[in-house]
PDB file of N, CA and C in Angstrom:
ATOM      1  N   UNK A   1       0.837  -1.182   0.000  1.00  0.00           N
ATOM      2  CA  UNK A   1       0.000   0.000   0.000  1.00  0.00           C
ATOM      3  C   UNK A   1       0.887   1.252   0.000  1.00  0.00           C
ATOM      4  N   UNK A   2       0.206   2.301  -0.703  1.00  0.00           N
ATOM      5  CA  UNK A   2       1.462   3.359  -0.716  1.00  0.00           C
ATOM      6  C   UNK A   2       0.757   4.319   0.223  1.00  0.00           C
ATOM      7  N   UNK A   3       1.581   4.820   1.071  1.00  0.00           N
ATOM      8  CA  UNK A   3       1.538   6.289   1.935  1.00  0.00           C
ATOM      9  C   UNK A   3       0.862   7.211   1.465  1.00  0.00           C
ATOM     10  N   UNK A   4      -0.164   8.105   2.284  1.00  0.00           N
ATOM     11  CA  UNK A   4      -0.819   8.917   1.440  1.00  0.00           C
ATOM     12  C   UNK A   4      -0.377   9.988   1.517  1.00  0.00           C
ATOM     13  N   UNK A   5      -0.211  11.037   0.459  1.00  0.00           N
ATOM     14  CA  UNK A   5       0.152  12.333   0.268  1.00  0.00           C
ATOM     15  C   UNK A   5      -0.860  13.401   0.215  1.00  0.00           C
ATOM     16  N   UNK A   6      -0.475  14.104   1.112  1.00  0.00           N
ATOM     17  CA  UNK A   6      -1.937  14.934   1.646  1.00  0.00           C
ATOM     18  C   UNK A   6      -1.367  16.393   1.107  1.00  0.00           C
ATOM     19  N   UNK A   7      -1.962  17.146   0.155  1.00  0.00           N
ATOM     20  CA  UNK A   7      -1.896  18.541   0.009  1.00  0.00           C
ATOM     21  C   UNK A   7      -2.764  19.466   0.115  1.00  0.00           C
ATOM     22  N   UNK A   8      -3.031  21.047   0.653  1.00  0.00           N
ATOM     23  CA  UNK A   8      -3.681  21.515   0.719  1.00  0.00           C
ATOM     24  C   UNK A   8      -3.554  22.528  -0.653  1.00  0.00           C
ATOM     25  N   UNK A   9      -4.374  22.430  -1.331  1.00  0.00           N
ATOM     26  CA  UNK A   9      -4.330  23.895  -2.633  1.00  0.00           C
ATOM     27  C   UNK A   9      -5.643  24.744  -2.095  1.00  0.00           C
ATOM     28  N   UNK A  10      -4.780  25.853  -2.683  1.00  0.00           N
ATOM     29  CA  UNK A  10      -5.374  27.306  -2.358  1.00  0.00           C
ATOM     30  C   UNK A  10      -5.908  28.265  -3.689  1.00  0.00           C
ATOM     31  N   UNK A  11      -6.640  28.514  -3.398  1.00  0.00           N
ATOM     32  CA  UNK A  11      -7.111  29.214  -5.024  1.00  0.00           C
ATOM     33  C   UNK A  11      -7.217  30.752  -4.557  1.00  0.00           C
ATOM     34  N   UNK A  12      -6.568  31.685  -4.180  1.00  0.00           N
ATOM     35  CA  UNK A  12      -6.241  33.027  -4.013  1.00  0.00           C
ATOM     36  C   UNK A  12      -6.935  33.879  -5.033  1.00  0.00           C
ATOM     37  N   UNK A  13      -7.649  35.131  -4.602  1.00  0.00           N
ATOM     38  CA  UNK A  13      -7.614  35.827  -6.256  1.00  0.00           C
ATOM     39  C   UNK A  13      -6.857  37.077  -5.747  1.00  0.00           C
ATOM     40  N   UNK A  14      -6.133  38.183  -6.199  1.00  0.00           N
ATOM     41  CA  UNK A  14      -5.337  38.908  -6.122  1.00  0.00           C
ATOM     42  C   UNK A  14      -6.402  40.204  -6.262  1.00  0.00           C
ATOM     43  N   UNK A  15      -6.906  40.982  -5.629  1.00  0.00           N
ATOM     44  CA  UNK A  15      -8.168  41.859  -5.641  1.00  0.00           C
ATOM     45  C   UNK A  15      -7.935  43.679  -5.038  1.00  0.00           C
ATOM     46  N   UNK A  16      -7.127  44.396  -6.469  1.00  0.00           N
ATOM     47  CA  UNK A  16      -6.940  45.305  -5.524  1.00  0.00           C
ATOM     48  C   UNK A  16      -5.648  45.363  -4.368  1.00  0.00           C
ATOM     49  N   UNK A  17      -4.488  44.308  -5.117  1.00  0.00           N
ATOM     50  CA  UNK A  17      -3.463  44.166  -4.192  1.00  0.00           C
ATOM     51  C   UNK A  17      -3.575  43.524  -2.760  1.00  0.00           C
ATOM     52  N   UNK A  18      -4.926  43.033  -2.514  1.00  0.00           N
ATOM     53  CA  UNK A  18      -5.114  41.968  -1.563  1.00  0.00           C
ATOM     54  C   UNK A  18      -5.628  40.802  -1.747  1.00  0.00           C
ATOM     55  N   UNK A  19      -5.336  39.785  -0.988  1.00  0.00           N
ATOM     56  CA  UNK A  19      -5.445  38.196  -1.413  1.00  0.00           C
ATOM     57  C   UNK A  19      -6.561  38.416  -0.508  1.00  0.00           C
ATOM     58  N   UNK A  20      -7.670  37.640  -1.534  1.00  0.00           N
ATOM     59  CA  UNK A  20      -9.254  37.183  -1.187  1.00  0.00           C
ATOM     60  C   UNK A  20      -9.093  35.275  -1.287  1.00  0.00           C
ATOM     61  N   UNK A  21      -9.194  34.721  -0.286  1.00  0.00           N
ATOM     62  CA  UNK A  21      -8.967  33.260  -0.420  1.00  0.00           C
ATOM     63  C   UNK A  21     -10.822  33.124  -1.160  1.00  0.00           C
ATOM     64  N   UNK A  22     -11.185  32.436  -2.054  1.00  0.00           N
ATOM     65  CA  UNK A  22     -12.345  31.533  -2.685  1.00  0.00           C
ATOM     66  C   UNK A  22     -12.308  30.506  -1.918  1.00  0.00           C
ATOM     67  N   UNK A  23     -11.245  29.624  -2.482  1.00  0.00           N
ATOM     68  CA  UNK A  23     -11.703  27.978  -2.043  1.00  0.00           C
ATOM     69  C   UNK A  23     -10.381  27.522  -2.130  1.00  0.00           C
ATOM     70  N   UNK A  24     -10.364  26.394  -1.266  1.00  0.00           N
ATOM     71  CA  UNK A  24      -9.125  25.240  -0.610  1.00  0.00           C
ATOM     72  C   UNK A  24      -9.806  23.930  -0.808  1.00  0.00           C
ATOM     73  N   UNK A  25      -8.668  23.109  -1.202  1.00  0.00           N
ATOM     74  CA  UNK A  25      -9.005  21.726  -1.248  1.00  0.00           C
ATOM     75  C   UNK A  25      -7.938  20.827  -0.648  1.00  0.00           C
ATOM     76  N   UNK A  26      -7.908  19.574  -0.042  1.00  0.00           N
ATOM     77  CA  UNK A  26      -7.385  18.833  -0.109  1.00  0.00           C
ATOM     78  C   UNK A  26      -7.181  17.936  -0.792  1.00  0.00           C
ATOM     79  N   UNK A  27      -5.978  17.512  -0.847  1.00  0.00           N
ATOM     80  CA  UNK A  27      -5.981  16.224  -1.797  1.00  0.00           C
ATOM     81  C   UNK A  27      -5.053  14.797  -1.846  1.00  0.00           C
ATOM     82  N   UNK A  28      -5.421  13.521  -1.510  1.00  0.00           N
ATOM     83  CA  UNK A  28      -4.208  12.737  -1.601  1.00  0.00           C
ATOM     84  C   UNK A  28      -3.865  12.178  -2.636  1.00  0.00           C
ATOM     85  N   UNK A  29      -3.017  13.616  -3.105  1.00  0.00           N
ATOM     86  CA  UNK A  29      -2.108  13.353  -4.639  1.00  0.00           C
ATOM     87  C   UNK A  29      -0.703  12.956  -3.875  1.00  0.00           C
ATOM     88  N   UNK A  30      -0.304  12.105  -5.125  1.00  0.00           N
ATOM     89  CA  UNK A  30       1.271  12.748  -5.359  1.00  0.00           C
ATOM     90  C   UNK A  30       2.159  12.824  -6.702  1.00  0.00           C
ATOM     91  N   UNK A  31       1.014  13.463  -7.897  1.00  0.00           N
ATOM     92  CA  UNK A  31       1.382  13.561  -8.744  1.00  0.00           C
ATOM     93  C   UNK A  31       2.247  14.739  -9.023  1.00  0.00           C
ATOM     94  N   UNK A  32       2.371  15.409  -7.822  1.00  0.00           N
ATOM     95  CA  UNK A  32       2.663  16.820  -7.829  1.00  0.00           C
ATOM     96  C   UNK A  32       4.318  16.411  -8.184  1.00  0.00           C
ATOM     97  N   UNK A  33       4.659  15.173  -7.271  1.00  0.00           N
ATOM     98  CA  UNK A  33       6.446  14.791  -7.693  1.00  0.00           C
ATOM     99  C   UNK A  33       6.547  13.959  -8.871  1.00  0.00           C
ATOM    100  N   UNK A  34       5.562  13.592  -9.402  1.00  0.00           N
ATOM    101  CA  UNK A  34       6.004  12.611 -10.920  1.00  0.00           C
ATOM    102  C   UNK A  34       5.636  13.649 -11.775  1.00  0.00           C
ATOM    103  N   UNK A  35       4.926  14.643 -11.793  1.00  0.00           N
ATOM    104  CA  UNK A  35       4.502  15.557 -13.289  1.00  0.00           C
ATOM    105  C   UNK A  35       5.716  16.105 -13.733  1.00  0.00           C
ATOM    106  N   UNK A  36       6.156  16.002 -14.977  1.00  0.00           N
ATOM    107  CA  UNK A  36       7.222  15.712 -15.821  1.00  0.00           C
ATOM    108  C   UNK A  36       8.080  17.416 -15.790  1.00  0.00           C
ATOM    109  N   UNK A  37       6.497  18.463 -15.596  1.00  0.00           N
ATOM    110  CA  UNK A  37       7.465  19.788 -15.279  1.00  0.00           C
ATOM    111  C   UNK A  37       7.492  20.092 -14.076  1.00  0.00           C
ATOM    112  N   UNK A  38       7.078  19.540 -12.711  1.00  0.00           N
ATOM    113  CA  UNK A  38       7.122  19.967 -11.403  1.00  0.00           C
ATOM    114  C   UNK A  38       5.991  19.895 -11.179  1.00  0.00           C
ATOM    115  N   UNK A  39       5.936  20.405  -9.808  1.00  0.00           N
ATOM    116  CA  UNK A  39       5.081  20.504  -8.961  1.00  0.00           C
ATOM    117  C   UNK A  39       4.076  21.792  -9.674  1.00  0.00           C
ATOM    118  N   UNK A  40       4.552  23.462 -10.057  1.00  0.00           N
ATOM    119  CA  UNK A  40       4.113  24.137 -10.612  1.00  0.00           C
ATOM    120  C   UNK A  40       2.927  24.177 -11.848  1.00  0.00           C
ATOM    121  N   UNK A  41       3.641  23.230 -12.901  1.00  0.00           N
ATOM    122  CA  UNK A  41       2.916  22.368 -13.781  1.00  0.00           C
ATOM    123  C   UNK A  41       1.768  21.917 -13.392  1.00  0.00           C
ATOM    124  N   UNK A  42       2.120  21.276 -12.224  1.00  0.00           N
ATOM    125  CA  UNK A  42       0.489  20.117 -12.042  1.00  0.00           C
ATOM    126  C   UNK A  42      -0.381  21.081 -11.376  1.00  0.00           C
ATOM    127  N   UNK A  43       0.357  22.174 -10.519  1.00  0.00           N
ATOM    128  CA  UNK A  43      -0.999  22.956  -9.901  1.00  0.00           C
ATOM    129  C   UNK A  43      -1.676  24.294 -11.053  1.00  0.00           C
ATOM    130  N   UNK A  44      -1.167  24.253 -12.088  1.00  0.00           N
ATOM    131  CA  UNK A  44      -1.261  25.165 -13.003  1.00  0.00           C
ATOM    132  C   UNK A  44      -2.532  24.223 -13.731  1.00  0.00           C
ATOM    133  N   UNK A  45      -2.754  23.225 -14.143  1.00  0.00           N
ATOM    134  CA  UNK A  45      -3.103  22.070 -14.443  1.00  0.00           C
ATOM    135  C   UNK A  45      -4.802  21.893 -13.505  1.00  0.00           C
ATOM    136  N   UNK A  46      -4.255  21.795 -11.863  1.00  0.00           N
ATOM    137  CA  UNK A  46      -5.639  22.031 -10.986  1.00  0.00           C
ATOM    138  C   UNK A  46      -6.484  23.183 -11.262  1.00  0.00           C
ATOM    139  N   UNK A  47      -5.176  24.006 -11.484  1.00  0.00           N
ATOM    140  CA  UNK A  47      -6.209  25.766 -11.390  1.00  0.00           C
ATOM    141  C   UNK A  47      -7.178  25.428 -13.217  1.00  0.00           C
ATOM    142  N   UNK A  48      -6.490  25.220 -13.568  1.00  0.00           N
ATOM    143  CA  UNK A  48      -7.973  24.679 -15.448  1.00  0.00           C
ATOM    144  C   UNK A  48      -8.712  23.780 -14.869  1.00  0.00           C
ATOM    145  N   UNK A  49      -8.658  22.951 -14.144  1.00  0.00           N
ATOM    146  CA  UNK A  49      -9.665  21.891 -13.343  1.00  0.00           C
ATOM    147  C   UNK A  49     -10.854  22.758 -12.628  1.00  0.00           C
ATOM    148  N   UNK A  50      -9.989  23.538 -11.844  1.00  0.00           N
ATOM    149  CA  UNK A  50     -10.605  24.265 -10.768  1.00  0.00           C
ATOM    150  C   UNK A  50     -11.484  25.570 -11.505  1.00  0.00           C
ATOM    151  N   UNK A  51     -11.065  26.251 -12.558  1.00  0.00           N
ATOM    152  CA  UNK A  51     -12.036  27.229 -13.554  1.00  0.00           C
ATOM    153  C   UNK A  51     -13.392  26.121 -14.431  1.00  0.00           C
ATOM    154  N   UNK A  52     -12.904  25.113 -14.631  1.00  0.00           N
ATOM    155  CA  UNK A  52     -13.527  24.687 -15.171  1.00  0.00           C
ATOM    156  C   UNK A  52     -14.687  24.085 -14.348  1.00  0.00           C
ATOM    157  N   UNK A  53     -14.896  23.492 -13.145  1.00  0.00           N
ATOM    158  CA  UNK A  53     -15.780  23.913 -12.342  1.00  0.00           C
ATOM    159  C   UNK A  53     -16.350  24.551 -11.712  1.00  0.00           C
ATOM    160  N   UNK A  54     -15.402  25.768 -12.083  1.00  0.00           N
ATOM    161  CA  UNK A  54     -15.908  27.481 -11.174  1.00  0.00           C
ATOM    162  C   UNK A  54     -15.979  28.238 -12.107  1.00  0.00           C
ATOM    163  N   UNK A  55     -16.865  28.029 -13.369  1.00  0.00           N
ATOM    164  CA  UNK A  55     -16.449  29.009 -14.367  1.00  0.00           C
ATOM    165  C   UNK A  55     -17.227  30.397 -14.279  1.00  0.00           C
ATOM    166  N   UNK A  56     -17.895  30.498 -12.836  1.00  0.00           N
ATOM    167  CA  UNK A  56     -18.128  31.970 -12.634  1.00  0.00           C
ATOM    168  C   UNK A  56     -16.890  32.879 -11.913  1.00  0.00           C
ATOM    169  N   UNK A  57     -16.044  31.967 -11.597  1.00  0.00           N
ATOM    170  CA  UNK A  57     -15.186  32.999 -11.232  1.00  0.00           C
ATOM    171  C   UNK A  57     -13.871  33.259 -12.727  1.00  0.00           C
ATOM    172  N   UNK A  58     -14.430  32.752 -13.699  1.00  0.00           N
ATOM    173  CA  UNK A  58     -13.466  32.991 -14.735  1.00  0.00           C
ATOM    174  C   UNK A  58     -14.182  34.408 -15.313  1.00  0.00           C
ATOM    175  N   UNK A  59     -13.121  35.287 -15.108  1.00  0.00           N
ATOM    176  CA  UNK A  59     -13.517  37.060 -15.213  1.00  0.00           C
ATOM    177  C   UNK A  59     -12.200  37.165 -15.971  1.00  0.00           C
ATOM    178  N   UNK A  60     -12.352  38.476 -16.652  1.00  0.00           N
ATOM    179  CA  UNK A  60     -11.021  38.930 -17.946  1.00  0.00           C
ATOM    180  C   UNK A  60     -10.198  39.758 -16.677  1.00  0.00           C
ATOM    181  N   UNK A  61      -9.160  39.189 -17.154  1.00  0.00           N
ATOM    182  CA  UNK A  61      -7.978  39.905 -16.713  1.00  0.00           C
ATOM    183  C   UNK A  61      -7.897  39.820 -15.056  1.00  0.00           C
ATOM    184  N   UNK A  62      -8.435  38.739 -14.372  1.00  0.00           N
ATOM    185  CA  UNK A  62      -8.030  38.304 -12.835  1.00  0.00           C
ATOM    186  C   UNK A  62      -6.944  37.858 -12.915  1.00  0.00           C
ATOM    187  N   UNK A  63      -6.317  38.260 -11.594  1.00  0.00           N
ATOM    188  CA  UNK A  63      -5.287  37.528 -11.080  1.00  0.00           C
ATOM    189  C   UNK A  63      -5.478  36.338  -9.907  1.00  0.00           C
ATOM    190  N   UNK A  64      -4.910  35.282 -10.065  1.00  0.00           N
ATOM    191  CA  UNK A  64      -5.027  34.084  -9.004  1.00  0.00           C
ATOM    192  C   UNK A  64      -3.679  33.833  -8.911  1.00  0.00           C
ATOM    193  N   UNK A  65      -3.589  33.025  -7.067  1.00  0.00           N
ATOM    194  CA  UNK A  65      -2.586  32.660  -6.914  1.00  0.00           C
ATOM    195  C   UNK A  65      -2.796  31.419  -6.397  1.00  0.00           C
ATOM    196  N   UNK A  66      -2.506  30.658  -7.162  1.00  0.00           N
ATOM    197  CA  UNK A  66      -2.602  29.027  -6.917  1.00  0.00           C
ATOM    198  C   UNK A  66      -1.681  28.436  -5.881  1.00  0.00           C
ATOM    199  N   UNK A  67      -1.702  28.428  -4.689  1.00  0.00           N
ATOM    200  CA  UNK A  67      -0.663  27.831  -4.030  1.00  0.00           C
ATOM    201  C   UNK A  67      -0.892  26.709  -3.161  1.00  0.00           C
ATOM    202  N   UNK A  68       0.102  25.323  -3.259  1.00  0.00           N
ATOM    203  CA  UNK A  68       0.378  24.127  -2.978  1.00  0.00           C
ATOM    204  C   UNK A  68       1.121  23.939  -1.292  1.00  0.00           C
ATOM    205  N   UNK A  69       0.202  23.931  -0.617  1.00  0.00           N
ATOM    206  CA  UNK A  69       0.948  22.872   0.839  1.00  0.00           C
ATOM    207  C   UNK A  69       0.973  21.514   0.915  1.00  0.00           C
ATOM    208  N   UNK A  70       2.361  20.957   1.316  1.00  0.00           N
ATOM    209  CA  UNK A  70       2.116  19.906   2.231  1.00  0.00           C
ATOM    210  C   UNK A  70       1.856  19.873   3.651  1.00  0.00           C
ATOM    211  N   UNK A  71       0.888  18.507   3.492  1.00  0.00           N
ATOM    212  CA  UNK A  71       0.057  18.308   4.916  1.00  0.00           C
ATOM    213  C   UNK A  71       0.842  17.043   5.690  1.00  0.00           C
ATOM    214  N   UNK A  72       0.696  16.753   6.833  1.00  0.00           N
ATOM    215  CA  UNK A  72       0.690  15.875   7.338  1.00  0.00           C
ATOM    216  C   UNK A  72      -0.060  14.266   7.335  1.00  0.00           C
ATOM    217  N   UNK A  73      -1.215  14.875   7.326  1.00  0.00           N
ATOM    218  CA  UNK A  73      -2.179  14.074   6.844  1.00  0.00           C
ATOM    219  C   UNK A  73      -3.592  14.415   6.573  1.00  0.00           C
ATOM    220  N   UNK A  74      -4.756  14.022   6.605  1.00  0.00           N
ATOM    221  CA  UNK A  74      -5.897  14.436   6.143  1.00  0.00           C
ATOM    222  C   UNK A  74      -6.652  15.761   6.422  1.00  0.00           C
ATOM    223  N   UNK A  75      -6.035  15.862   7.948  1.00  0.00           N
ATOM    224  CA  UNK A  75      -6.152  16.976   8.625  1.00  0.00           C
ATOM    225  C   UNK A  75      -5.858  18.118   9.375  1.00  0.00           C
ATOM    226  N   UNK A  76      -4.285  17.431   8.979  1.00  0.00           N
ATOM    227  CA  UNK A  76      -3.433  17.830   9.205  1.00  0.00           C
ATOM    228  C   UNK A  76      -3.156  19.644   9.080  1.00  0.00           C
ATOM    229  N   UNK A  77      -2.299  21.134   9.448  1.00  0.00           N
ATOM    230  CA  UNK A  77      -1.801  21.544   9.090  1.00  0.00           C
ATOM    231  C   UNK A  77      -0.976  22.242   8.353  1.00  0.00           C
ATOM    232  N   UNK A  78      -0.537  23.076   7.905  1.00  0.00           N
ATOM    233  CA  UNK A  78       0.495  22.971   6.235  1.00  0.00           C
ATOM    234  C   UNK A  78       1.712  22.839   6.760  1.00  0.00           C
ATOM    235  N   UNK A  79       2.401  21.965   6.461  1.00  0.00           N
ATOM    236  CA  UNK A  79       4.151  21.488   7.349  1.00  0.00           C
ATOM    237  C   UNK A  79       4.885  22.681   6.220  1.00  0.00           C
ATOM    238  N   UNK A  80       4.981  22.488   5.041  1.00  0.00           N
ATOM    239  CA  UNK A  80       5.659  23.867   4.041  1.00  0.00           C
ATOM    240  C   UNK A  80       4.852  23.972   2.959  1.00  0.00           C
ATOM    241  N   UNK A  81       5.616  25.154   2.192  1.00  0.00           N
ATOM    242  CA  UNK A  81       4.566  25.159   0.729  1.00  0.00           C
ATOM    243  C   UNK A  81       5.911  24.810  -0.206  1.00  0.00           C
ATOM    244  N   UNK A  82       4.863  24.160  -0.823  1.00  0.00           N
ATOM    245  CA  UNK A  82       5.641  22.815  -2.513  1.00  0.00           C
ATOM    246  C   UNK A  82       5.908  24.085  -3.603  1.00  0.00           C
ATOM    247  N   UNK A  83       4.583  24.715  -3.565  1.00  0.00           N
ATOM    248  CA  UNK A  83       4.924  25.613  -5.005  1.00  0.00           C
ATOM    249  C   UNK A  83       3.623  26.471  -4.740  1.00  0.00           C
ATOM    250  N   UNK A  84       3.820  27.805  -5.837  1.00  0.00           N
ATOM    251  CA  UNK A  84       2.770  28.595  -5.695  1.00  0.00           C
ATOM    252  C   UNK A  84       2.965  29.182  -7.472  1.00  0.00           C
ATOM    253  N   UNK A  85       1.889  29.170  -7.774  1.00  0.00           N
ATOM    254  CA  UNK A  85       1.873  29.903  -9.266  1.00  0.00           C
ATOM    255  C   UNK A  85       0.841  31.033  -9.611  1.00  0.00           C
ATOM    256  N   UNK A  86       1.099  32.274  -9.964  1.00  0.00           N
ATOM    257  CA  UNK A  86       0.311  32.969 -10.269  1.00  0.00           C
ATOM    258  C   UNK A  86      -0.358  32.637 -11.993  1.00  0.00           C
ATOM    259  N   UNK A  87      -1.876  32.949 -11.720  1.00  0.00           N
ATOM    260  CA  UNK A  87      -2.693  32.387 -12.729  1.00  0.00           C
ATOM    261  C   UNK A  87      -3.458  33.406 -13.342  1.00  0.00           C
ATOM    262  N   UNK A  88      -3.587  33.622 -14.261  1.00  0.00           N
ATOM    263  CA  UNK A  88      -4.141  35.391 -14.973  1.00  0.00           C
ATOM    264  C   UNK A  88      -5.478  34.222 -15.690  1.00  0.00           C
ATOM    265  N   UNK A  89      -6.396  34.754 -15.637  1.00  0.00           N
ATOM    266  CA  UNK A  89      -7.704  34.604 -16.229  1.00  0.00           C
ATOM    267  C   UNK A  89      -8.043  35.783 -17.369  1.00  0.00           C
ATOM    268  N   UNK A  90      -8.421  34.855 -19.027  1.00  0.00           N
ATOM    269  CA  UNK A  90      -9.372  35.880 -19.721  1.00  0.00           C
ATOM    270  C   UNK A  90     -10.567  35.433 -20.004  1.00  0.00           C
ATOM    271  N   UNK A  91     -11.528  35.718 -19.524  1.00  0.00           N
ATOM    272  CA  UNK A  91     -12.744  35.272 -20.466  1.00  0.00           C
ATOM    273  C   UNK A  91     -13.019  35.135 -21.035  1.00  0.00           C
ATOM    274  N   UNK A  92     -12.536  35.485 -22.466  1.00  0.00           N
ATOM    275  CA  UNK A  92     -12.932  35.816 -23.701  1.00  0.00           C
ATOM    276  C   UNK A  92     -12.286  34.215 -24.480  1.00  0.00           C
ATOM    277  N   UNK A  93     -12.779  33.512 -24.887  1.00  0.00           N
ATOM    278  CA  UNK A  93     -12.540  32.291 -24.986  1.00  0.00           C
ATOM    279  C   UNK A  93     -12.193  31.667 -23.838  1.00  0.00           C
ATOM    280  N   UNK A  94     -12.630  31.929 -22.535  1.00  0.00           N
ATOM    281  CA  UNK A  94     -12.050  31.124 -21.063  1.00  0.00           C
ATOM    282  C   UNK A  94     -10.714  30.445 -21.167  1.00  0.00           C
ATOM    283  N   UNK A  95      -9.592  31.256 -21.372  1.00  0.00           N
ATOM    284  CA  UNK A  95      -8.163  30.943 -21.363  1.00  0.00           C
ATOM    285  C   UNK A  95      -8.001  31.343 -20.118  1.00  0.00           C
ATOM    286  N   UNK A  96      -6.849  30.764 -19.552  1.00  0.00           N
ATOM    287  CA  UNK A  96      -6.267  30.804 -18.442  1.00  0.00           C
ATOM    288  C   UNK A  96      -4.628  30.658 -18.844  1.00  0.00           C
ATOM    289  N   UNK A  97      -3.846  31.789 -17.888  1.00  0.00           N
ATOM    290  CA  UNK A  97      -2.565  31.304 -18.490  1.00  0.00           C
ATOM    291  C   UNK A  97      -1.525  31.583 -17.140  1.00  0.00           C
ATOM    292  N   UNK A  98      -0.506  30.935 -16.851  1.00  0.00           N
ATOM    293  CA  UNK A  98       0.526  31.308 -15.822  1.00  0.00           C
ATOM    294  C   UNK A  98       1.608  31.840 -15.567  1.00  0.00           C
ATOM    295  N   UNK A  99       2.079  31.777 -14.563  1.00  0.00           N
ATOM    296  CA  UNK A  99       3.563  32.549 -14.261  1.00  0.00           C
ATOM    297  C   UNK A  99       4.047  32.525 -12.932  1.00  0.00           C
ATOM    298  N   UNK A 100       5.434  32.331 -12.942  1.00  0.00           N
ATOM    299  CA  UNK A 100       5.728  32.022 -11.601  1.00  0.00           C
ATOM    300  C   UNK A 100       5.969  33.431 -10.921  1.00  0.00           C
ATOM    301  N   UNK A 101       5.073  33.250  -9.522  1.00  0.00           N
ATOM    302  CA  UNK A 101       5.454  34.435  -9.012  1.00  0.00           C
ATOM    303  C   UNK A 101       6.500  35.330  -8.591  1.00  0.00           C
ATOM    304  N   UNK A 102       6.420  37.139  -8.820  1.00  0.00           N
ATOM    305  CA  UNK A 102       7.665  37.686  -8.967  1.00  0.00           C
ATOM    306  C   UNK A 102       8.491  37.474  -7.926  1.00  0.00           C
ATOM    307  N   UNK A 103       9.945  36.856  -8.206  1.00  0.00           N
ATOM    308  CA  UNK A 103      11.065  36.746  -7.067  1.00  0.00           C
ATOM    309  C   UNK A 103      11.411  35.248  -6.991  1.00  0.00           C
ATOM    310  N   UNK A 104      10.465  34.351  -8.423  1.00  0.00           N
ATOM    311  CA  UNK A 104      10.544  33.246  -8.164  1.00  0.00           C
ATOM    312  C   UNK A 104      11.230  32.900  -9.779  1.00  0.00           C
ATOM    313  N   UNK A 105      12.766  31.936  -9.669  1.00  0.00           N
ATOM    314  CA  UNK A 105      12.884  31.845 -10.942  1.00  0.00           C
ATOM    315  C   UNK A 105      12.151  30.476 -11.294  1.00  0.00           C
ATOM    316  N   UNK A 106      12.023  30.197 -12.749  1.00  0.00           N
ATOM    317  CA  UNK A 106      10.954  28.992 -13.362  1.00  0.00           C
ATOM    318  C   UNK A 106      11.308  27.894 -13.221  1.00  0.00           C
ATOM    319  N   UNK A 107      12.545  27.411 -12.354  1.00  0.00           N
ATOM    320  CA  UNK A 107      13.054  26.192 -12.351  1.00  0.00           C
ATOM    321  C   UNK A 107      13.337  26.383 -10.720  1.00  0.00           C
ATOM    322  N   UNK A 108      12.338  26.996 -10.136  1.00  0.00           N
ATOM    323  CA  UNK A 108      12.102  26.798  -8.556  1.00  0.00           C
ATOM    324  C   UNK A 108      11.471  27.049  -7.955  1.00  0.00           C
ATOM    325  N   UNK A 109      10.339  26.012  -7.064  1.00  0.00           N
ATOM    326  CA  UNK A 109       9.207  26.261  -6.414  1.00  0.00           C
ATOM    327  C   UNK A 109       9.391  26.601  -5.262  1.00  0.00           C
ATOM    328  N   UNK A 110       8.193  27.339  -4.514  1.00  0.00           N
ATOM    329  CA  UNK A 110       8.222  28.103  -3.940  1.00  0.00           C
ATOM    330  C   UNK A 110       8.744  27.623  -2.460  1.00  0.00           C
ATOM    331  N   UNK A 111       8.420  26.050  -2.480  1.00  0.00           N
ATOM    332  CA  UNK A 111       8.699  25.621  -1.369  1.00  0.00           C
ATOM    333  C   UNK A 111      10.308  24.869  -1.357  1.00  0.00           C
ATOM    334  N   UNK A 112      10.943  25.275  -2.214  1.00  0.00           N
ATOM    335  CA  UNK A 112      12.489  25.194  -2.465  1.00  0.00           C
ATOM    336  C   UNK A 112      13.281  26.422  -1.663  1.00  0.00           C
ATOM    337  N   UNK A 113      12.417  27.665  -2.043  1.00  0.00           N
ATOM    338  CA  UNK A 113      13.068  28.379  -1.259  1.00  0.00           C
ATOM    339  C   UNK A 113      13.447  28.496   0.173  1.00  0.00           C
ATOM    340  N   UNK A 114      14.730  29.159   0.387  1.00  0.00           N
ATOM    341  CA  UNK A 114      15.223  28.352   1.981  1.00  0.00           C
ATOM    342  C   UNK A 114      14.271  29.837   2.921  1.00  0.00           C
ATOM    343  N   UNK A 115      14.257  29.240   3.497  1.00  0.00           N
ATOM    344  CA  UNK A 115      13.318  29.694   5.104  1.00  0.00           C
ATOM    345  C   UNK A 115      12.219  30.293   5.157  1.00  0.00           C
ATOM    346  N   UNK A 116      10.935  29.466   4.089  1.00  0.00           N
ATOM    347  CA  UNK A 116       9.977  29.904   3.726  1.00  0.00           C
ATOM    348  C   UNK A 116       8.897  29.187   4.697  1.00  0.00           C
ATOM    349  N   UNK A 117       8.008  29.817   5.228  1.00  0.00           N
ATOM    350  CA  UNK A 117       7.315  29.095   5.968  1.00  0.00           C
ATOM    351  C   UNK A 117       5.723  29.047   4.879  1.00  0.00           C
ATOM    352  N   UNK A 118       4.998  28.049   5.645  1.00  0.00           N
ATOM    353  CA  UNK A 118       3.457  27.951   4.931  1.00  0.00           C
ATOM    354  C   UNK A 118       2.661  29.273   5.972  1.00  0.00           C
ATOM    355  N   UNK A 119       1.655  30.014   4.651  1.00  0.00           N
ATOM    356  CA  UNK A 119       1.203  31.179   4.907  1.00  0.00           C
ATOM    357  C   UNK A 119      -0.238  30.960   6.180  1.00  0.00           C
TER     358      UNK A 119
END
């Protein structure tokens, strides 16, 4: 049996230079370490999952910040954060597109960085 991997994702929208949390999920993934571009990738990946069941919050020109904790377990806590990706929404054909947030280079998640705690 394999160990379960418990993450918390965060769906942030960026409103006016303040973070409005929507919705959090848990999840026992751990595709977040096999997806072929990172951890970033796969939560970039949730956030089109996550519009695509929330497609009232798909508005032109939002900002989201998709960000990834690990948990302990089901109910755990956030022990650190894996990765965080900022997510720009257009409506206009419901595209969604990303970017790693500023201060973050593209070949390092957020929870790489040294002495970062979960928010």
């Amino acid at each position: 049996m394999i160990a379960p991997n418990w993450h918390l994702v965060r769906y942030v929208r960026i409103e006016r230079g303040r973070r409005v949390l929507h919705s959090e999920e848990r999840l026992d993934d751990d595709w977040f370490y096999f997806c072929r571009d990172g951890p970033p990738a796969y939560a970039e990946a949730l956030a089109h999952e996550f519009f695509r069941r929330r497609p009232d919050l798909l508005t032109t020109n939002a900002r989201w910040l998709v960000t990834v904790y690990v948990l302990p377990d089901e109910r755990g806590k956030p022990v650190r954060r894996l990765c965080a990706v900022e997510v720009r929404t257009h409506a206009k054909g419901k595209r969604v597109s990303s970017e790693q947030p500023a201060g973050q280079s593209a070949g390092q998640s957020a929870g790489q960085s040294a002495g970062q705690s979960a928010d």
